[in-house]
Protein backbone atom coordinates (compact mmCIF):
# COMPACT_ATOMS: atom_id res chain seq x y z
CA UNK A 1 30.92 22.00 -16.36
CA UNK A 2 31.64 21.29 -12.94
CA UNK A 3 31.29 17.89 -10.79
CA UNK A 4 27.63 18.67 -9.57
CA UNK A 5 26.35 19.77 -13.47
CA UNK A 6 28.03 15.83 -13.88
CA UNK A 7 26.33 14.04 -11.20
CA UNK A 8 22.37 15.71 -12.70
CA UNK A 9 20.65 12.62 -14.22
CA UNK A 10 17.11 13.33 -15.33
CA UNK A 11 16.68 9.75 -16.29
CA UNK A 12 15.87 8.73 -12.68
CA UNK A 13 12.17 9.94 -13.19
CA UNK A 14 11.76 7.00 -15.57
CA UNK A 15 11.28 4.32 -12.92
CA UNK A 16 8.62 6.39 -11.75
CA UNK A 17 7.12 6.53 -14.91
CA UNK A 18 7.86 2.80 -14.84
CA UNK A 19 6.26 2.63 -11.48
CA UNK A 20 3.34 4.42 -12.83
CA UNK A 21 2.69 2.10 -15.66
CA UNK A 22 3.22 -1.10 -13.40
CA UNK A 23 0.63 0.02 -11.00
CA UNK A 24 -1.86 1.20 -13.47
CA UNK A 25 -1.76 -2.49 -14.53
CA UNK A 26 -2.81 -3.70 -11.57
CA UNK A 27 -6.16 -1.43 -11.59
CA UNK A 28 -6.85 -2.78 -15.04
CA UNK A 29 -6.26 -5.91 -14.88
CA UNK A 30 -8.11 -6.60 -11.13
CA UNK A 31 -9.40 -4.21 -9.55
CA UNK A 32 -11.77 -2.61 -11.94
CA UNK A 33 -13.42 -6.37 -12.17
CA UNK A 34 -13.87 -6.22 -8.81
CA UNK A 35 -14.81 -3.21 -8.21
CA UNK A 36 -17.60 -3.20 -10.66
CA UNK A 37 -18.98 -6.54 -9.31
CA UNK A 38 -18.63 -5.04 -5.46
CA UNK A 39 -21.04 -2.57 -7.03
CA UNK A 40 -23.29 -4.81 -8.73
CA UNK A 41 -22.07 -3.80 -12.29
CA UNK A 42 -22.05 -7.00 -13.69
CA UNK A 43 -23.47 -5.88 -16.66
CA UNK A 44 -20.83 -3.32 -17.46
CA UNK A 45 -18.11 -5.46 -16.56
CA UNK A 46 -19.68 -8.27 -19.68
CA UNK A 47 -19.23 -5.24 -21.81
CA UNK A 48 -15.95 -4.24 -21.11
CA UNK A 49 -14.44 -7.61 -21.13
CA UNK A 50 -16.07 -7.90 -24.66
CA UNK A 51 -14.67 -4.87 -25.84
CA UNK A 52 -11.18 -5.71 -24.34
CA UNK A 53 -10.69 -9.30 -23.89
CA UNK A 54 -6.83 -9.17 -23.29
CA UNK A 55 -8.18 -8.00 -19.75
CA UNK A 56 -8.89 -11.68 -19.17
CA UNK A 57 -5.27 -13.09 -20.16
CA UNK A 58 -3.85 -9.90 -18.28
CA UNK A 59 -5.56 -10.86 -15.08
CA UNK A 60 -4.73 -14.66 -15.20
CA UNK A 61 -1.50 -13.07 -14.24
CA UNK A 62 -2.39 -11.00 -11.45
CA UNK A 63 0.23 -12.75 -9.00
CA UNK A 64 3.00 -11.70 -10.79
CA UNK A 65 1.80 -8.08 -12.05
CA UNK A 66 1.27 -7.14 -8.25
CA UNK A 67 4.67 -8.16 -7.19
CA UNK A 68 6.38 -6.65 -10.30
CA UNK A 69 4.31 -3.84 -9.73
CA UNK A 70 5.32 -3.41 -5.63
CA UNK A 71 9.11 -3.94 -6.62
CA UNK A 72 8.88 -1.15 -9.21
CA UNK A 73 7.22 0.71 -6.76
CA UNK A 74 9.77 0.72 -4.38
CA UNK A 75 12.56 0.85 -6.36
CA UNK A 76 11.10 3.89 -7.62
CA UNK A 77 10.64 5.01 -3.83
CA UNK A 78 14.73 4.20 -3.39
CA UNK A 79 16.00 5.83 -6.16
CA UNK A 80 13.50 8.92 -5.17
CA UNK A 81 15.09 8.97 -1.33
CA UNK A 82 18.62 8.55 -3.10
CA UNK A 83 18.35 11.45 -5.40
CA UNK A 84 16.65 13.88 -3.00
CA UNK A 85 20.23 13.94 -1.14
CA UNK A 86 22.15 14.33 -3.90
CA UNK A 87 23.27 18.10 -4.94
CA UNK A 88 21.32 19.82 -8.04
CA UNK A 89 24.27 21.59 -10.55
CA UNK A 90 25.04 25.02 -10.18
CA UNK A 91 23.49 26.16 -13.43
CA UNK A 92 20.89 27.70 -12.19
CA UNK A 93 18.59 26.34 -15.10
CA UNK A 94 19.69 22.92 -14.74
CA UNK A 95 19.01 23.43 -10.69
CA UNK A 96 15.78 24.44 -11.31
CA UNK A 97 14.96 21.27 -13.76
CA UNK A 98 16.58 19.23 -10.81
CA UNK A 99 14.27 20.48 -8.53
CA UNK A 100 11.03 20.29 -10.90
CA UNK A 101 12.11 16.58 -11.81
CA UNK A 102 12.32 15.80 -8.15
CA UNK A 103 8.94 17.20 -7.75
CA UNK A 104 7.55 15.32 -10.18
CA UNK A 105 9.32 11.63 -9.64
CA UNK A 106 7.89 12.45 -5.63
CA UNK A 107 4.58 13.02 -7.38
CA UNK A 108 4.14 10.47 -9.63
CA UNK A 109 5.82 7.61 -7.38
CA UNK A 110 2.92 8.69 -4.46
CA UNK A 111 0.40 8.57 -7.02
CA UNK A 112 1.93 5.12 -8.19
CA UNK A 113 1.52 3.78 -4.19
CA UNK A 114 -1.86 5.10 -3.98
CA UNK A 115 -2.90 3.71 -7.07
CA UNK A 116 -0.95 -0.36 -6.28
CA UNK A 117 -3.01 0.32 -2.61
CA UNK A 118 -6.68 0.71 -4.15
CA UNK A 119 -5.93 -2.26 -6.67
CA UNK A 120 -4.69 -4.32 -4.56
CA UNK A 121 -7.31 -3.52 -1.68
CA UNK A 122 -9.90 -4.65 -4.17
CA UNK A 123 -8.02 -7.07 -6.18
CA UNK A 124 -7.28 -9.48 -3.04
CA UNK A 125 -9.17 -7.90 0.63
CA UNK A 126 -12.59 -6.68 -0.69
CA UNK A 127 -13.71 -10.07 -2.34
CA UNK A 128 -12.86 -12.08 0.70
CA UNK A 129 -14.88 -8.86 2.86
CA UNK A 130 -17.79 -8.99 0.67
């Protein structure tokens, strides 16, 4: 195996899995609320904080999930901008799973920004707009 099979780490897609998850959070937790109260969904909001009241302890902490959320989130954005200079291995199988994975951990970290953006958006600017 030489040096640049060594240096292939796959694991780096799990902070933007990790990402992913943290950002998801923050649409659960505050921005579906708001949202559905923005749209005068009061009614279906009742209902799905009855069927899931842990999204009322979850959003108590919405502070902290945001911030964990935007330093996951750009971790994930580092570690993306640190791998995509770094060589893929010579095995040409392993190359192309080092090019997929890169494809993916671009993917899912741009999906992750979009995601903390629309939260946030309506978690803290569109009940102060409204």
């Amino acid at each position: 195996m030489s040096d640049l099979d060594q240096n292939y780490k796959p694991g780096y897609s799990s902070f933007s899995y990790l990402a992913l998850f943290a950002s998801s959070t923050t649409i659960v937790c505050c921005a579906l609320p708001a949202l559905f109260v923005a749209l005068g969904a009061g009614a279906s909001l009742v209902t799905l904080l009855g069927m899931f009241p842990i999204l009322i302890e979850i959003s108590k902490y919405k502070v902290a999930l945001s911030i964990l959320a935007a330093t996951l989130i750009l971790l994930a954005i580092y570690i993306n901008i640190k791998t995509s200079k770094m060589p893929c291995p010579t095995d040409p199988d392993l190359a192309q799973a080092c090019m997929k994975t890169r494809k993916v951990s671009k993917a899912i970290v741009f999906g992750s920004g979009v995601i903390f953006i629309f939260g946030s958006f309506f978690t803290y600017i569109a009940p102060k707009i409204i």
